[in-house]
Protein backbone atom coordinates (compact mmCIF):
# COMPACT_ATOMS: atom_id res chain seq x y z
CA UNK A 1 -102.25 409.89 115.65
CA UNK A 2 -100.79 406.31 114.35
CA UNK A 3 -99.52 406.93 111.01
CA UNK A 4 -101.10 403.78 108.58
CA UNK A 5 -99.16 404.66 105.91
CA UNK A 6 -98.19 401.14 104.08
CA UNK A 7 -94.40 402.72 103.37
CA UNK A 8 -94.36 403.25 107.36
CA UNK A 9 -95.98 399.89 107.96
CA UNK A 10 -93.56 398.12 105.71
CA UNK A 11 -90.43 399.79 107.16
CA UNK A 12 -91.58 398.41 110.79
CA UNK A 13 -92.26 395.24 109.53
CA UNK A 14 -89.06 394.96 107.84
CA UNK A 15 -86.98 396.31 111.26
CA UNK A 16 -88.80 393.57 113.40
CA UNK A 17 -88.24 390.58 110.92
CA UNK A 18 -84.68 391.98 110.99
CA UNK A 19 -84.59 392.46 114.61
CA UNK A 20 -85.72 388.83 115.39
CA UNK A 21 -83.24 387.36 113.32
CA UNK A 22 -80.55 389.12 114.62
CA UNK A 23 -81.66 387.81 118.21
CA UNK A 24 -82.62 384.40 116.90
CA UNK A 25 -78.94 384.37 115.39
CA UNK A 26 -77.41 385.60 118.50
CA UNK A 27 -79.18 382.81 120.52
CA UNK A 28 -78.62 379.84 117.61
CA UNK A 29 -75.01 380.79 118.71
CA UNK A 30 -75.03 380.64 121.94
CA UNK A 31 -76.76 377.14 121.94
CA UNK A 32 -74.55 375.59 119.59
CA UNK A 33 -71.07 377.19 121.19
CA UNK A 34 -72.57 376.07 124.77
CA UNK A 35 -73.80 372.25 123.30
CA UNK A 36 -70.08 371.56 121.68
CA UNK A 37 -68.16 372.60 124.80
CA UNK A 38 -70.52 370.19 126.74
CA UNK A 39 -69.87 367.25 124.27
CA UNK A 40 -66.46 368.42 123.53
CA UNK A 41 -66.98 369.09 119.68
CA UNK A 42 -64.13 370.01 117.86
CA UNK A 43 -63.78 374.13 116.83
CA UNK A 44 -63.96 373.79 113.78
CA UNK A 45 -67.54 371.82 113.94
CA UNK A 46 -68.59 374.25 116.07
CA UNK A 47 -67.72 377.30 113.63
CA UNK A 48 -69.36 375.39 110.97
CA UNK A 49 -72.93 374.89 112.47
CA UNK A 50 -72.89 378.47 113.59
CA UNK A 51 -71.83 379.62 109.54
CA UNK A 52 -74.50 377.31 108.20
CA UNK A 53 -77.19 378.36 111.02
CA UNK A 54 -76.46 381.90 110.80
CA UNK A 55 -76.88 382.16 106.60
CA UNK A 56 -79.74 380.45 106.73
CA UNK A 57 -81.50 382.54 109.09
CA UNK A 58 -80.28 385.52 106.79
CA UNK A 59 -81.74 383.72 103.81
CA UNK A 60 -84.72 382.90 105.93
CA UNK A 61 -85.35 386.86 106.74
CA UNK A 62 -84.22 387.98 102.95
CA UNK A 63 -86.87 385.84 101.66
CA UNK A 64 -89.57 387.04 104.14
CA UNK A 65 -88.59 390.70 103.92
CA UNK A 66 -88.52 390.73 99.49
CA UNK A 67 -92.45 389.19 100.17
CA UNK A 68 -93.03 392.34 102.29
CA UNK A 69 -92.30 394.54 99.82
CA UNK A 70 -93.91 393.13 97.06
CA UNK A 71 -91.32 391.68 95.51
CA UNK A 72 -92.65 387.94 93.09
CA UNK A 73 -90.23 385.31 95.04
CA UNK A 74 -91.57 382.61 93.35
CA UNK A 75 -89.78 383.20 90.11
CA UNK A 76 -86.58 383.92 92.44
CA UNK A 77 -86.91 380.78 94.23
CA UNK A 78 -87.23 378.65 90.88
CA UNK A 79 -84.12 380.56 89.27
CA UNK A 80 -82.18 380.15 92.16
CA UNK A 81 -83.30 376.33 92.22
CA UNK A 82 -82.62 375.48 88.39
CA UNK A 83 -79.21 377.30 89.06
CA UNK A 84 -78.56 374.92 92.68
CA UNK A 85 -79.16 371.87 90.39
CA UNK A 86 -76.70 372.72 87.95
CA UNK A 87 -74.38 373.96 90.13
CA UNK A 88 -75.01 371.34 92.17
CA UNK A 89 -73.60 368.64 89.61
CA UNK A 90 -70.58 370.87 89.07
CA UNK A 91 -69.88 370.77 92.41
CA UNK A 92 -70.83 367.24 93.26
CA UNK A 93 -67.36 366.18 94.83
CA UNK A 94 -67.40 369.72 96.81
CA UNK A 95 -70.26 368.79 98.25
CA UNK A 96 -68.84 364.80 99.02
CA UNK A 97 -65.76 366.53 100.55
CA UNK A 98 -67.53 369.38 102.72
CA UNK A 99 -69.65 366.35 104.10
CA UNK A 100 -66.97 363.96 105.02
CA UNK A 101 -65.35 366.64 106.80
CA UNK A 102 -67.89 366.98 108.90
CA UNK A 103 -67.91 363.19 109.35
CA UNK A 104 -64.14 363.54 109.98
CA UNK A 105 -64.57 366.49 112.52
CA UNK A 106 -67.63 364.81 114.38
CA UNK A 107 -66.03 361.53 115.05
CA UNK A 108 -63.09 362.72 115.88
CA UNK A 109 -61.25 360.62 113.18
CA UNK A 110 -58.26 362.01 114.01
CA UNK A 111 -56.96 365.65 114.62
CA UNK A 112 -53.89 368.05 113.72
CA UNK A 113 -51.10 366.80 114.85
CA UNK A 114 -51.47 363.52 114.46
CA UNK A 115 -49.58 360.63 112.02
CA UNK A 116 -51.81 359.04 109.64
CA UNK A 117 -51.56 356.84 106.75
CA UNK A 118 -53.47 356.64 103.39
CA UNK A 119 -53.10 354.84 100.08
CA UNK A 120 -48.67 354.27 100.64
CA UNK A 121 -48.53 358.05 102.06
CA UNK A 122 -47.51 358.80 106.11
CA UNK A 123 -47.44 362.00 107.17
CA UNK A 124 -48.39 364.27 110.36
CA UNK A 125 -51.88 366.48 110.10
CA UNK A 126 -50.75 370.19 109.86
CA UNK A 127 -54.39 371.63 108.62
CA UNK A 128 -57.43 370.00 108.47
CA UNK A 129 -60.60 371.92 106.68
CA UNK A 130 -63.83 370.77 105.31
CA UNK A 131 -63.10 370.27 102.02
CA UNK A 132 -59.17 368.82 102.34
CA UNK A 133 -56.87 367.36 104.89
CA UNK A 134 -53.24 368.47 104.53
CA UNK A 135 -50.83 366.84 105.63
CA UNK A 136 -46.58 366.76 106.03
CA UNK A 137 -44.42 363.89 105.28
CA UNK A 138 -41.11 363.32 107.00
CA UNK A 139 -39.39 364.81 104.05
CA UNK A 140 -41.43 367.71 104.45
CA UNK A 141 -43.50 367.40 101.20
CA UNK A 142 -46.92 368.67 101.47
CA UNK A 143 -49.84 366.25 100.34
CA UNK A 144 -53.57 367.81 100.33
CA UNK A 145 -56.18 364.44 99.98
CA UNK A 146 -59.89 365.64 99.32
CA UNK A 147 -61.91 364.55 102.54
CA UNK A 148 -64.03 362.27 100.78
CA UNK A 149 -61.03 359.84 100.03
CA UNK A 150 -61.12 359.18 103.80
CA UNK A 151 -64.40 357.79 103.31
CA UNK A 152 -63.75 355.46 100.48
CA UNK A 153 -60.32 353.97 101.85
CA UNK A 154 -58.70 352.45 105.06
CA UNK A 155 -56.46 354.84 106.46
CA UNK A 156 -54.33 354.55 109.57
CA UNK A 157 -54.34 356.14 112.30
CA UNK A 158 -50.88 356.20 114.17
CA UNK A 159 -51.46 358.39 117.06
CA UNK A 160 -54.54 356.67 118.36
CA UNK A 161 -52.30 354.68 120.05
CA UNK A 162 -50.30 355.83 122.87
CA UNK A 163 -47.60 353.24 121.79
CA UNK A 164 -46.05 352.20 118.36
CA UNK A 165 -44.57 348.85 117.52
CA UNK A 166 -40.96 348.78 115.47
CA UNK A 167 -40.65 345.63 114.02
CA UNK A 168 -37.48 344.53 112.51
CA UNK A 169 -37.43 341.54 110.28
CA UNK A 170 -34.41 339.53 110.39
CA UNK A 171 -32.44 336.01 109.52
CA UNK A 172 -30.62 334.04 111.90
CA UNK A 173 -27.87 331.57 110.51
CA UNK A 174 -28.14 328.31 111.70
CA UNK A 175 -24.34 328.34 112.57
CA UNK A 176 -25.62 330.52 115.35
CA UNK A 177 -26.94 329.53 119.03
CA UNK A 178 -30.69 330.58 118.85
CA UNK A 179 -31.40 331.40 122.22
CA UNK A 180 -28.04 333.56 122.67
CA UNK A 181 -28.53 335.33 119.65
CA UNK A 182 -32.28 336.15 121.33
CA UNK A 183 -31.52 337.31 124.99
CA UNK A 184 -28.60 339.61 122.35
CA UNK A 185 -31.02 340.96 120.03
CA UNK A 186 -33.20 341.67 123.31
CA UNK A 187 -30.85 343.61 125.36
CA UNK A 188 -29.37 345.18 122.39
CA UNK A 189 -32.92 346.48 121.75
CA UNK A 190 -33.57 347.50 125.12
CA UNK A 191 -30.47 349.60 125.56
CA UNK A 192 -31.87 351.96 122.92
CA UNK A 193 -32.62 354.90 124.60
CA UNK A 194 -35.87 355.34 122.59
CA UNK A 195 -37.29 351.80 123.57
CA UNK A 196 -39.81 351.58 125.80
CA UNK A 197 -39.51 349.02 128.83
CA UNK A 198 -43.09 348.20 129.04
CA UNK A 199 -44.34 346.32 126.61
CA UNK A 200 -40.53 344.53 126.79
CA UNK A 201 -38.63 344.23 123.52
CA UNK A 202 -39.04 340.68 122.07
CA UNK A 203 -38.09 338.24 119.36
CA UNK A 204 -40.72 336.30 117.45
CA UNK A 205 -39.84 333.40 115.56
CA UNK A 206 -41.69 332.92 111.85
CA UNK A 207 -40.32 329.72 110.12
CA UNK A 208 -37.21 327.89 109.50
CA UNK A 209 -35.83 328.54 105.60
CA UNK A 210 -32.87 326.61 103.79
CA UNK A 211 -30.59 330.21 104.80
CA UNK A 212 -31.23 330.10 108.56
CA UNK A 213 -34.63 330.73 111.33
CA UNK A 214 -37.13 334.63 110.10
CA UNK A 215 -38.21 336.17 113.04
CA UNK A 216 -39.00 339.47 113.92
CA UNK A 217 -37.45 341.50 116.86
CA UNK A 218 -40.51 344.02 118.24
CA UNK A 219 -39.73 347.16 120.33
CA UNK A 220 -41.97 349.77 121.36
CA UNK A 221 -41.89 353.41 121.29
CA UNK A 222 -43.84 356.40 121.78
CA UNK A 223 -43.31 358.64 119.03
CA UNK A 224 -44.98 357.29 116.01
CA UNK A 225 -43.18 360.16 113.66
CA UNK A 226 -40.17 358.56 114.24
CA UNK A 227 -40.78 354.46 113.48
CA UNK A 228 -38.47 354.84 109.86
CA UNK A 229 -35.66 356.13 111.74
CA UNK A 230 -35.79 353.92 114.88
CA UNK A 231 -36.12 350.89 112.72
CA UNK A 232 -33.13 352.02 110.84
CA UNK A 233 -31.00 352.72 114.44
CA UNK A 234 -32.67 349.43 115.24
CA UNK A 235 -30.81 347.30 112.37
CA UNK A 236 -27.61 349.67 112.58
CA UNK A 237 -27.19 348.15 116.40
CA UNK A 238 -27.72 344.66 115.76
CA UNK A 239 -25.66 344.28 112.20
CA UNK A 240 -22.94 342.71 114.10
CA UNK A 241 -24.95 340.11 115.82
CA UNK A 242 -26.59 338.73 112.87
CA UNK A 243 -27.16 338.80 109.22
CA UNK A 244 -30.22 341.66 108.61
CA UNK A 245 -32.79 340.35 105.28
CA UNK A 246 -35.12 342.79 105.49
CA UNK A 247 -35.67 346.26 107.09
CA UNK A 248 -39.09 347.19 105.33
């Protein structure tokens, strides 16, 4: 004979709520891990849906399981709302930061490893999470910026490129014979082993001052990490052909 005793009843009850959501998890995960790898999400995103889907179908069944047994949830559910809003506001730029990592990781901002700029600071990506992005100068001083300053300033990008422009401002005397002191600075700049040949190096002139002609002598390179140091090899190898004004 069925036993119809409520304890037995409940206990079943209980084991198939339990049992669906450990299915319903198991196929929330495969969706999600099968729908990034189709449009290429990053890891991390991917991780992150599956930790928010997965505790919420736990909540989800916690909730349905304490009304099986009797249990008031109502008076739960308001405490545990009066104590969201308050720790809500506490946590208000948590929140800000968890989102705009997930803005960060969606778009595909940018991505360890590469060279960005924010606010005066360059450095290369070593650890990006959902609440901070840390990053490494070329010093090797660590900088952690919350994720939601991202969002509220311009920020560069150096790696998006597959090509980096080293621009060297400089002054050339009047004394001097413009166009030989250009095809100089050119070849000079081209015989740097770190100078790309395609785009060429080239000098751009800016305007004529009372001390000589500003211009600007452009190479190209392909390692953004290193644009300080090239600049400064740069300006080393054409000191003799010129007088340097500015390296910034």
């Amino acid at each position: 004979m069925l036993n119809t005793d409520p304890l037995y009843l409940d206990l079943i009850k209980i084991a198939v709520i339990l049992l669906s959501s450990f299915i319903i998890i198991k196929w929330a995960i495969y969706i999600i891990k099968k729908t990034g790898n189709r449009f290429n999400f990053e890891p991390t995103l991917i991780q992150v849906l599956i930790e928010i889907i997965k505790y919420s179908i736990i909540a989800v069944a916690i909730t349905v399981v304490l009304k099986e047994v009797g249990w008031d949830i109502s008076a739960i559910v308001l405490s545990l709302g009066i104590v969201g809003i308050a720790v809500g506001f506490a946590a208000r730029d948590t929140i800000s930061n968890f989102i705009a990592g997930l803005f960060i990781l969606a778009d595909k901002s940018f991505r360890v490893g590469d060279i960005i700029e924010l606010s005066g600071q360059s450095g290369k990506v070593i650890k990006l999470g959902l609440r901070v992005t840390t990053i490494k100068t070329e010093d090797n001083k660590i900088i952690t910026i919350p994720n939601s300053t991202f969002s509220k300033n311009i920020y560069i990008n150096s790696t998006a490129q597959e090509t980096r422009r080293v621009g060297l401002d400089i002054n050339i005397p009047y004394e001097m014979e413009l166009e030989v002191v250009v095809n100089s600075l050119v070849e000079t700049a081209s015989n740097c082993k770190w100078t790309l040949h395609e785009p060429k190096p080239n000098v751009l002139i800016k305007e004529m001052t009372d001390t000589g002609i500003k211009a600007t002598l452009n190479v190209w390179v392909c390692d953004p990490w290193k644009v300080a140091t090239f600049r400064s090899q740069l300006a080393l190898k054409v000191k003799g052909l010129l007088v340097i004004e500015d390296v910034s």
